[in-house]
Each structure stands twice: as structure tokens, then as C-alpha cells.
Protein backbone atom coordinates (compact mmCIF):
# COMPACT_ATOMS: atom_id res chain seq x y z
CA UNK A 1 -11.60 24.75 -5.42
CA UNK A 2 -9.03 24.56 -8.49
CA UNK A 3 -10.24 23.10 -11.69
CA UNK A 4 -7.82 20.11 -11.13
CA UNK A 5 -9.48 19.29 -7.70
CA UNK A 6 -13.26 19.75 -9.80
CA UNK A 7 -11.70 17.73 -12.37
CA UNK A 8 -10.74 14.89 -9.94
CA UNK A 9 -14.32 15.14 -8.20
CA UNK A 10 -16.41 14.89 -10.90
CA UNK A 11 -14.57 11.85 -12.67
CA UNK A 12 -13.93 9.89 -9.36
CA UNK A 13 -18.08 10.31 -9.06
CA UNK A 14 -19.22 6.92 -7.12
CA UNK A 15 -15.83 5.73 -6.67
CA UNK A 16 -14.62 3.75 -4.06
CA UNK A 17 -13.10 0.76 -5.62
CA UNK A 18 -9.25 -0.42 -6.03
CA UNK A 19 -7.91 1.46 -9.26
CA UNK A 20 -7.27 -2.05 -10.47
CA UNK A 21 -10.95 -2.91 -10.39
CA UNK A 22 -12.42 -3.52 -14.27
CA UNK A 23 -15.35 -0.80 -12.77
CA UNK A 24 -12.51 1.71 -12.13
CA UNK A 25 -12.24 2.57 -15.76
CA UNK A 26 -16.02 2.54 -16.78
CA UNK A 27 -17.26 4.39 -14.10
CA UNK A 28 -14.69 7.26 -15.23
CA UNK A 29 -16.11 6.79 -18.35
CA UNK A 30 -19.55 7.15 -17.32
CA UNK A 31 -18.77 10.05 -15.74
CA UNK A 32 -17.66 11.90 -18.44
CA UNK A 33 -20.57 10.69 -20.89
CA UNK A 34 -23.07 12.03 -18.09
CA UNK A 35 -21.39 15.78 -17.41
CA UNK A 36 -20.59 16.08 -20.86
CA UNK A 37 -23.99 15.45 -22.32
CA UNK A 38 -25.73 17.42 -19.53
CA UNK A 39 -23.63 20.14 -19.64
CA UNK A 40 -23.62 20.45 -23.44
CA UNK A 41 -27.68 19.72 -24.06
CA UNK A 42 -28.42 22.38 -21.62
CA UNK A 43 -26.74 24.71 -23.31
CA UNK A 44 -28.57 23.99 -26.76
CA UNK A 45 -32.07 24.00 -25.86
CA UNK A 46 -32.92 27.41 -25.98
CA UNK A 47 -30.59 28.00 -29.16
CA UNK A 48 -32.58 25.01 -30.79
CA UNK A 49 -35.83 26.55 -30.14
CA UNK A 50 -35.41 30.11 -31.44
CA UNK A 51 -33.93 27.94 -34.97
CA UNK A 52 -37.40 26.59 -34.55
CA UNK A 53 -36.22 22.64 -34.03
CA UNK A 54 -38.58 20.39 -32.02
CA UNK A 55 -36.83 17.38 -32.00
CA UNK A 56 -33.77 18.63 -30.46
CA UNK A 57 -34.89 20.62 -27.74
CA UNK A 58 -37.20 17.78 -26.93
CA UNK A 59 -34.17 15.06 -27.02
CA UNK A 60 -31.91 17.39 -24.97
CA UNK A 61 -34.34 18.10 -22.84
CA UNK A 62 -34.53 14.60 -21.78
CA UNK A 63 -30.69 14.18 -21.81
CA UNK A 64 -30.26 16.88 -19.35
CA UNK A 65 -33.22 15.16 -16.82
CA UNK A 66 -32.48 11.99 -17.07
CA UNK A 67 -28.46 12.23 -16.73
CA UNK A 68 -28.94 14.81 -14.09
CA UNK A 69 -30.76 11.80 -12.03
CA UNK A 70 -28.01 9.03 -12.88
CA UNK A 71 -25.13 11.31 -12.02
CA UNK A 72 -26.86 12.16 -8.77
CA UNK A 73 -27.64 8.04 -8.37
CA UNK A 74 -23.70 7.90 -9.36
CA UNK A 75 -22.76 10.31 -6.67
CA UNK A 76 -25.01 7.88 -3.89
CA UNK A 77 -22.75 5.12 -4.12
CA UNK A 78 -21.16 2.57 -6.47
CA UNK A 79 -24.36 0.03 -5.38
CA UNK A 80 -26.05 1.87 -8.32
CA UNK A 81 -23.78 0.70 -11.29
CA UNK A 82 -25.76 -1.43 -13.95
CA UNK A 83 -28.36 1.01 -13.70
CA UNK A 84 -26.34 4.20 -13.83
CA UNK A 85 -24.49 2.51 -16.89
CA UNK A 86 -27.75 1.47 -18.54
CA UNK A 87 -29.26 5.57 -18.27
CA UNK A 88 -25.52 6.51 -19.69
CA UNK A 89 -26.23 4.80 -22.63
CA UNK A 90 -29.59 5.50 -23.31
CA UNK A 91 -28.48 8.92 -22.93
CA UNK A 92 -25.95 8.49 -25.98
CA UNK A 93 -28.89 7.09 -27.43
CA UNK A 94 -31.54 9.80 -27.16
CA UNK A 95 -28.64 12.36 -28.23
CA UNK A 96 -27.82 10.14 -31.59
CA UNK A 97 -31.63 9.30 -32.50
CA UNK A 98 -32.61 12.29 -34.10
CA UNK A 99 -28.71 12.84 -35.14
CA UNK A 100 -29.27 9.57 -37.49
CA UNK A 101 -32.41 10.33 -38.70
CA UNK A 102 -31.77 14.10 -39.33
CA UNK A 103 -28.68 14.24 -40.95
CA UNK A 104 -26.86 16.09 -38.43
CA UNK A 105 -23.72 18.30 -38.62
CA UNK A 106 -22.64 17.64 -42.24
CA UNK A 107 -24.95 14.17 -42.43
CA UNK A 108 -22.37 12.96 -40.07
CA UNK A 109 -25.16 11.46 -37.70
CA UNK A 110 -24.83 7.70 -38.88
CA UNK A 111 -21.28 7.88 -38.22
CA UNK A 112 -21.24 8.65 -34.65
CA UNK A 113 -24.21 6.07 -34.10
CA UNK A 114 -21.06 3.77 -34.34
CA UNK A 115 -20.45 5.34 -30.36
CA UNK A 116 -23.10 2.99 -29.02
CA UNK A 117 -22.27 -0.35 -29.75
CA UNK A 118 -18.53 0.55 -28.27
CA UNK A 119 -19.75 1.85 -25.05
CA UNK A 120 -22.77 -0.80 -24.55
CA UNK A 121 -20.45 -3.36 -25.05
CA UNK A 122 -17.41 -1.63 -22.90
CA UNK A 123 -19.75 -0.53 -20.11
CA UNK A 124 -21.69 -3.45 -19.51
CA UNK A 125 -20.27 -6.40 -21.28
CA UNK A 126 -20.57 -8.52 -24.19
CA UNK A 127 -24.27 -10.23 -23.26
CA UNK A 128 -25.93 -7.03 -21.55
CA UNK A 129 -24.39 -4.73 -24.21
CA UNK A 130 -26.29 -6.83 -26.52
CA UNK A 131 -29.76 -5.45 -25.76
CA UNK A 132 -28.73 -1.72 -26.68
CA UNK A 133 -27.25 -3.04 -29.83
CA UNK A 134 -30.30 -4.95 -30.73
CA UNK A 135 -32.28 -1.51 -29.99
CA UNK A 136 -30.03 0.23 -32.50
CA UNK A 137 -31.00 -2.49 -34.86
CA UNK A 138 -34.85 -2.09 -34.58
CA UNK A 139 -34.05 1.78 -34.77
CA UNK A 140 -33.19 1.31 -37.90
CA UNK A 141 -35.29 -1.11 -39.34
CA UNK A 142 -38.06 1.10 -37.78
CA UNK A 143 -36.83 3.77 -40.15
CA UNK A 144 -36.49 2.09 -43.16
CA UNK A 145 -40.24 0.86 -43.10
CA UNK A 146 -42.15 3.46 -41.85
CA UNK A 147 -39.91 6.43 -42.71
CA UNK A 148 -40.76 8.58 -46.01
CA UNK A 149 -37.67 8.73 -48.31
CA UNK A 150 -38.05 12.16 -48.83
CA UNK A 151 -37.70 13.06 -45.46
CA UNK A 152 -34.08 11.70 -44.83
CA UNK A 153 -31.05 13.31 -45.74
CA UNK A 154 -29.69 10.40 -47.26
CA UNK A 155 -31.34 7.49 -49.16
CA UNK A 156 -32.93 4.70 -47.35
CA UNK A 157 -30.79 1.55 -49.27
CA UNK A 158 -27.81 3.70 -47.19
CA UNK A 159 -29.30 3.18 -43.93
CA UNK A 160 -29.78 -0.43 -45.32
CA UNK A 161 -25.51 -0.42 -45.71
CA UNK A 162 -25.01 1.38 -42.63
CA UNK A 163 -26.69 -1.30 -40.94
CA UNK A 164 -24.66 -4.16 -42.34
CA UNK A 165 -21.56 -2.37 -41.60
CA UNK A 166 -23.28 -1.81 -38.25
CA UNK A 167 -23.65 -5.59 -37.53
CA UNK A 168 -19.92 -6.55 -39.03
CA UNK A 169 -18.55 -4.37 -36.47
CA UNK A 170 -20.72 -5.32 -33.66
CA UNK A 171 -19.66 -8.88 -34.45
CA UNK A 172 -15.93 -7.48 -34.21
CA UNK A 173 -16.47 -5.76 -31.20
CA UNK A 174 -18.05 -8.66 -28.88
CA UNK A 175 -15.41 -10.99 -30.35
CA UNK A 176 -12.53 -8.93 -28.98
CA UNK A 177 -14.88 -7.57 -25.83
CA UNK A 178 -15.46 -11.70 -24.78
CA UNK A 179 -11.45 -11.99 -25.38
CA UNK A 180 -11.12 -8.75 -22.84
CA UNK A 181 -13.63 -10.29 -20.46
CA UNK A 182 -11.55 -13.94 -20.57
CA UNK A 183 -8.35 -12.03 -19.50
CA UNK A 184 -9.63 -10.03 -17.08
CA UNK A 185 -11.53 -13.06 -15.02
CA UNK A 186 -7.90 -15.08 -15.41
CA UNK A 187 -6.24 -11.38 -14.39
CA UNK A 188 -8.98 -11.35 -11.49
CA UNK A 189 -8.22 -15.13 -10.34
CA UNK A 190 -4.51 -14.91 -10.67
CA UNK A 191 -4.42 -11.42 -8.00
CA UNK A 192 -7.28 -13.63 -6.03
CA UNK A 193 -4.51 -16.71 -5.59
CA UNK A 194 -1.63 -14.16 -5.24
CA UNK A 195 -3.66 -11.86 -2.54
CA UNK A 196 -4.61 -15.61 -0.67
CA UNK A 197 -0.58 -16.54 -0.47
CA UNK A 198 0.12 -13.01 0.86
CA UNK A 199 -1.54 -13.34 3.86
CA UNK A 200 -1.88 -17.43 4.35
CA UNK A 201 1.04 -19.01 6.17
CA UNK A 202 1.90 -21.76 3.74
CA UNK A 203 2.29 -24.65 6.30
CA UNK A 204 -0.90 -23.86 8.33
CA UNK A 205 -3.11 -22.34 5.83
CA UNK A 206 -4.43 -19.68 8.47
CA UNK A 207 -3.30 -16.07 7.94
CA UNK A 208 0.37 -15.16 8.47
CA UNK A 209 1.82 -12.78 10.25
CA UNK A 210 1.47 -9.70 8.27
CA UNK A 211 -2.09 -9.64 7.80
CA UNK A 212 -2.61 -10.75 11.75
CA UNK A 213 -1.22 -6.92 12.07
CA UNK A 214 -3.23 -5.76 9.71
CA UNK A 215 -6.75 -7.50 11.42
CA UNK A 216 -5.24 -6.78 14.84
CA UNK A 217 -5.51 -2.33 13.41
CA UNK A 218 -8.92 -3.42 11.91
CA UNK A 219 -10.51 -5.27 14.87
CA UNK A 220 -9.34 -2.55 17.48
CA UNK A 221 -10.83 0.29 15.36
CA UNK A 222 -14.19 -1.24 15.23
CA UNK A 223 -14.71 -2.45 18.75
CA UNK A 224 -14.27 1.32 19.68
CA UNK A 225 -16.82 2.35 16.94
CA UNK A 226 -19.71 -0.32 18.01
CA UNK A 227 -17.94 -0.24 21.72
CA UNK A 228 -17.83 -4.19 22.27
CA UNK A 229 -15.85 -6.01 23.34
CA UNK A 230 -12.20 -7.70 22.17
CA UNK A 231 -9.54 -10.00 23.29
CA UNK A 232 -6.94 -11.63 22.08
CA UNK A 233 -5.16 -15.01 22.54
CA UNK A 234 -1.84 -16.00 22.42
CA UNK A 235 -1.25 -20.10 22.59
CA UNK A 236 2.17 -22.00 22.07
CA UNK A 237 2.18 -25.20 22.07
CA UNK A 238 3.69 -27.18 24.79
CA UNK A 239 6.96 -29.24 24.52
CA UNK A 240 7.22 -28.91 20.99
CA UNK A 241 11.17 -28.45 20.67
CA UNK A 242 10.98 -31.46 22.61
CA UNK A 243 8.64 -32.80 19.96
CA UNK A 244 10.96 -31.61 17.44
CA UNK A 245 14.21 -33.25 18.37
CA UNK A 246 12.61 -36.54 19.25
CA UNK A 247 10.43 -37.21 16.02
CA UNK A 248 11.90 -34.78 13.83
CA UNK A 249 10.91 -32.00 11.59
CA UNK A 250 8.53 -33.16 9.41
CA UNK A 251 6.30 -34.87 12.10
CA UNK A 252 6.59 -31.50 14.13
CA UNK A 253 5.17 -29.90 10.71
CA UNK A 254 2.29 -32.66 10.94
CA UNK A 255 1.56 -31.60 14.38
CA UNK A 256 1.20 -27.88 13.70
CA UNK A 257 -1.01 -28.78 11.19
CA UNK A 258 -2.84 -30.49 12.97
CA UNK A 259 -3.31 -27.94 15.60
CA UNK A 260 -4.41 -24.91 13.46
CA UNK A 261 -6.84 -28.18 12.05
CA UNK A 262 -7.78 -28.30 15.39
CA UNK A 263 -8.55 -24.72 16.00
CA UNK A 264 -10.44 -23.93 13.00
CA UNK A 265 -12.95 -26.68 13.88
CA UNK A 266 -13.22 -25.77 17.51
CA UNK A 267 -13.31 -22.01 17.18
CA UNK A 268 -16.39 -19.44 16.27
CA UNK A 269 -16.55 -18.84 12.34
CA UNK A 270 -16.21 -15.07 13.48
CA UNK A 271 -12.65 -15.65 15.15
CA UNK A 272 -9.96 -14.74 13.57
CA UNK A 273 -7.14 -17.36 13.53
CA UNK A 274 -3.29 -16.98 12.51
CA UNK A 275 -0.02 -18.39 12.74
CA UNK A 276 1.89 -15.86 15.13
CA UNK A 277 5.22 -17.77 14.34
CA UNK A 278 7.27 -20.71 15.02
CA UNK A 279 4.71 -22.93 17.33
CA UNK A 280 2.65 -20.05 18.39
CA UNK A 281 -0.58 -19.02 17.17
CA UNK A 282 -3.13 -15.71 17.50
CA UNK A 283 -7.00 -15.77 18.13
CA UNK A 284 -8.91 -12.40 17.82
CA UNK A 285 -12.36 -13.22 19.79
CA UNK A 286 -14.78 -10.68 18.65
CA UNK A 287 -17.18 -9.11 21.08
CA UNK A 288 -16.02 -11.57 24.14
CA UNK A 289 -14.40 -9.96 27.04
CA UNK A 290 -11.72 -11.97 28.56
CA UNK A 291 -13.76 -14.36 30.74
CA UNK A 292 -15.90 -15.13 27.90
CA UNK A 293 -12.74 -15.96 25.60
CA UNK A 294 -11.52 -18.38 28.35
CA UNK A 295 -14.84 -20.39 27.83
CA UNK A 296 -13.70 -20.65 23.95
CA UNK A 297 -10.31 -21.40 24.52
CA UNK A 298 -11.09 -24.39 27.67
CA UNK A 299 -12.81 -26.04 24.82
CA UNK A 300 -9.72 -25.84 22.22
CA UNK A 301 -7.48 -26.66 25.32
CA UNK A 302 -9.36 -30.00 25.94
CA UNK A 303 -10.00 -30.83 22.18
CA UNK A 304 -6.11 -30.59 21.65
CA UNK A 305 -5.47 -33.02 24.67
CA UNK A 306 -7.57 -35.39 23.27
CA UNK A 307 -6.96 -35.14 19.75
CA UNK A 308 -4.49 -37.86 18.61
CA UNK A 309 -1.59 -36.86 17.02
CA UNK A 310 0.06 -40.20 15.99
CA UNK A 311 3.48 -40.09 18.04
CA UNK A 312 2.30 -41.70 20.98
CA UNK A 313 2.11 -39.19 23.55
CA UNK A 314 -0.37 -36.39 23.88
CA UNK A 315 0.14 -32.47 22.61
CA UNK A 316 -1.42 -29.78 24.81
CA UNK A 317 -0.76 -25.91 24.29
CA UNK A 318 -0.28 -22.96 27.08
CA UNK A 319 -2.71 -19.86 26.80
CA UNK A 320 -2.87 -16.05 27.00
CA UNK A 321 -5.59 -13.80 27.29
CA UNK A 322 -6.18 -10.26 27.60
CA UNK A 323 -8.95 -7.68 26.40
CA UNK A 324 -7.64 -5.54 23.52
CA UNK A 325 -10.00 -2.98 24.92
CA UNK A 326 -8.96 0.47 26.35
CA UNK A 327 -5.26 -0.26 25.78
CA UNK A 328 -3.00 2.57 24.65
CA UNK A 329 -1.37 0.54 21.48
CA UNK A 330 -0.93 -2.50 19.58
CA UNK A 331 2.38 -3.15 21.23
CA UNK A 332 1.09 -2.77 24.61
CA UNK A 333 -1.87 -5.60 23.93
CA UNK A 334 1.28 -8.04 22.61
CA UNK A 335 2.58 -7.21 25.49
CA UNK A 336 0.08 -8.22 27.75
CA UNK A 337 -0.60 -11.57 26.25
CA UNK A 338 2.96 -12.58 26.05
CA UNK A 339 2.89 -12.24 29.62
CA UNK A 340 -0.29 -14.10 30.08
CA UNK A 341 1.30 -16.74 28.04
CA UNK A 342 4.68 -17.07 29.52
CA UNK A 343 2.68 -17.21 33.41
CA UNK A 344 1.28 -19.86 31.96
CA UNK A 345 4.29 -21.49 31.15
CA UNK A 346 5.68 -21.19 34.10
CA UNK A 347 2.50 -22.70 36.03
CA UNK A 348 3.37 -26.36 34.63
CA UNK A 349 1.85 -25.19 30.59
CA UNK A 350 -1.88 -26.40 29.15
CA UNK A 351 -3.55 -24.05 31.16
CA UNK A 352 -4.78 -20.66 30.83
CA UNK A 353 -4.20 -17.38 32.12
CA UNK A 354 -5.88 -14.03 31.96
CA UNK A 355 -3.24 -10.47 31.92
């Protein structure tokens, strides 16, 4: 394995969302928080016990257990998010405790205790994020009741400053955090409506042609995982150049939308419905074997002859059917139910046939 390829693994741990997903970005965040601080505390404990520290080897010791569990929680699934986020920052936590308190590397520890209001807030939003701020708060407080002066590297009225400056930027950073989270729900909403016209015919409102292809692929693949059964049906309806020329356009529009009306409220909420094109339409019958799809479509045959259409004559549709089961490709199933359909046709339409 190259150390690109390790790279890629460990940062992608838990991942299996869209890169455009808000999650995408804080779980490769995570990620690196967790490794980091496991790798790096695990290396210091014996050092800080031959300087004779207790404090350290204690809080590394309890950064390298308790990461070691969220990056193997991380590694289980993405299900495990707000909590893996939550032990990531009370990792960062644990590691700048004693750093605050102590001094740390040049009394530098109150400085990067500025980390954990960023990442709270980043990683879990503005209102969650708050609870891990508010922590940070009684931290402090803690420390400048109980704590004796002499034993802090710095004087206790500049823990009372670094608070202050600790709550002006907190204020800063859930101002512009709740401005992030406003554009990414409108971001989120907008691809929602865009990803809704991609694959919605915009007369009909069922799905269009391009994602019928794309369930057609989908459906096949997992009737021959569960092994159940599939069909598909192919309808057209009847007379409607006819339909077309005599009442024009726009009523033929009414009546198409009437008929995918029609089929949505006759149909199984688990069938999928589309508009194949023109004055045809597609129905994906999960687990019904052709027979068993007939029984559906009789009843959408029958509603459709009695449904009233308002230009004085009635609409009926001609139907195909064939199992999508055991059939070398998607092209050969089309196939078959164009055939279906056109026998159908030619046996005086609004009937059904079975290829």
C-alpha cells in the first residue's frame, strides 16, 4: 500500500456520502483530529513519565483509548456521526485541559484552547456546539475559584481576560456559523428542486425518461440479489393523435395529465411510474410476475375507461407486459414489451397482452 492510498483510507474513514454533502468535509476533519491525537499521545506517554508528569500521561492516556474507540465506531459506518464528532471533541478537550492550566509549550496553552469553540461549532453546529463551549466556560470558572494562584503559570485576572476574549469570539463564531448553516439549507433546497426537475417530466410530474433508465439498472440488479420477481409495463394510450387533431393540443396535454393522475392513484405506492414519451408511459411492478402485474394493470385499464375526461368520448390505453426477469439486457426487456404493446394494438387496443 503507498502512503497516498493510506492517506486516502484513513481520511475517507466512514465515508460514503456525495462529496457535496456538508458531512463530507467534517468527517475528513474528524478524521484527522482522531489519528493525529492518537498517534501523537501514544507516542508521549512513556516520555512524560520518565520527566515524572502525571497529568499528561494520564490525559494522553485517555486520548489514545477513547479516540482509538471513535475511529473504530468511524470506520463501522457513517450511522455513528454525532457521537463520533462529540468523542473528537472531547478528545481536543482532554488534550487542552491540562495544556491551559499548565502553561504548556511556552504558556501557549490558553491560546490553542481557542481550537475548541471552532471545531464544536464547525463539527456539530451552532446549537450542539454550544454545550462544549459552555464546558470550556465552567473550565475556567472552575479554575479561577478553586485554583491556587501560585500554582498557574500565569495570573488568575488573565484567565479572567482570556475568558472574555473567549466569549467575544464565540459570539463571532456562531454568528457567521448560523450564516453558514442558512446557506447551506438554501444550497441543500435549491440541488433538492434542481435534482426533482432532472428526473420529473414537467407535464406529467412522474419521472422522465432518463431516470426510468436509471430505475430500470436499479430494479433489475436487486430482483437478482433478493431473487423476486419483476415486470414491466408499457401502456400508450389509445387514439390519442386522433384526440390531438380533433380537440387540439392543449386538451391532449389535459388528458395526459390526467392519465399519469390516474395511474398514480390506481397503482401500488411501491410501483414505479414514468413518462416513457409522447403518449406512452412505463410501470416497474416490483416483486409481481407477469400474471400478477396484469391484475394491477385490469384495474388501471377499467379506471381509465371510466374516468371522465371532459371531451365527450371515453380514453382507454393498450398494454404490455413482460417479466424483466432472466433476460439478457435492458434492450432486450424494451423489446419485449414493445411487442406486447403493439399485439395489443393490433387486437382492437384497451386490452392487455403478456410477451
Amino acid at each position: 500500500m503507498t502512503i497516498s492510498s493510506l492517506y486516502t483510507n484513513i481520511m475517507t474513514s466512514g465515508l460514503a456520502l456525495d462529496t457535496n454533502d456538508p458531512n463530507y468535509r467534517r468527517i475528513r476533519i474528524i478524521n484527522f483530529i482522531l489519528y493525529l491525537s492518537v498517534i501523537i499521545n501514544a507516542l508521549l506517554i512513556k516520555p512524560n513519565l520518565d520527566d515524572g508528569q502525571t497529568i499528561y500521561p494520564i490525559s494522553s492516556a485517555i486520548v489514545v483509548i477513547v479516540g482509538s474507540i471513535a475511529i473504530w465506531l468511524l470506520r463501522r459506518g457513517i450511522q455513528h456521526f454525532k457521537l463520533v464528532a462529540h468523542t473528537s471533541l472531547f478528545v481536543i478537550y482532554i488534550i487542552l485541559f491540562p495544556a491551559l492550566f499548565e502553561g504548556g509549550i511556552a504558556n501557549s496553552g490558553f491560546v490553542w484552547y481557542f481550537l475548541l469553540p471552532l471545531f464544536s461549532v464547525f463539527l456539530l453546529g451552532m446549537k450542539p456546539g454550544m454545550f462544549w463551549i459552555g464546558l470550556m466556560f465552567l473550565t475556567e470558572t472552575a479554575g479561577l475559584i478553586f485554583l491556587d494562584p501560585q500554582s498557574l503559570p500565569y495570573r488568575k485576572e488573565f484567565l479572567f481576560y482570556h475568558m472574555l476574549s473567549l466569549a467575544v469570539g464565540t459570539i463571532f463564531i456562531s454568528y457567521m456559523q448560523s450564516i453558514t448553516e442558512q446557506y447551506e439549507k438554501a444550497w441543500q433546497a435549491q440541488n433538492e428542486i434542481l435534482h426533482k426537475m432532472s428526473i420529473t417530466d414537467p407535464l406529467t410530474q412522474l419521472h422522465n425518461r432518463r431516470h426510468i433508465d436509471e430505475q430500470l439498472a436499479l430494479h433489475i440488479e436487486k430482483a437478482k440479489r433478493y431473487q423476486r420477481h419483476l415486470s414491466l409495463v408499457l401502456l400508450d394510450v389509445d387514439n390519442f393523435k386522433m384526440i390531438n387533431d380533433t380537440f387540439g393540443h392543449h386538451t391532449g396535454d389535459q388528458v395526459l395529465i390526467k392519465v399519469a393522475q390516474t395511474l398514480k392513484n390506481t397503482l401500488r405506492k411501491v410501483d414505479f411510474i414514468g413518462r416513457w414519451g409522447g403518449e406512452e408511459f412505463i410501470i416497474i411492478c416490483d416483486s409481481c410476475n407477469p400474471e400478477e402485474a396484469a391484475n394491477l394493470v385490469e384495474k388501471v385499464r377499467t379506471a381509465l375507461e371510466n374516468t371522465d375526461f371532459g371531451i365527450g368520448m371515453p380514453v382507454t390505453a393498450s398494454f404490455g407486459i413482460t417479466s424483466m426477469c432472466n433476460q439478457p439486457s435492458i434492450h432486450a426487456i424494451i423489446n419485449r414489451v414493445d411487442k406486447a404493446l403493439y399485439q395489443a394494438k393490433a387486437q382492437g387496443k384497451n386490452t392487455i397482452i403478456i410477451n
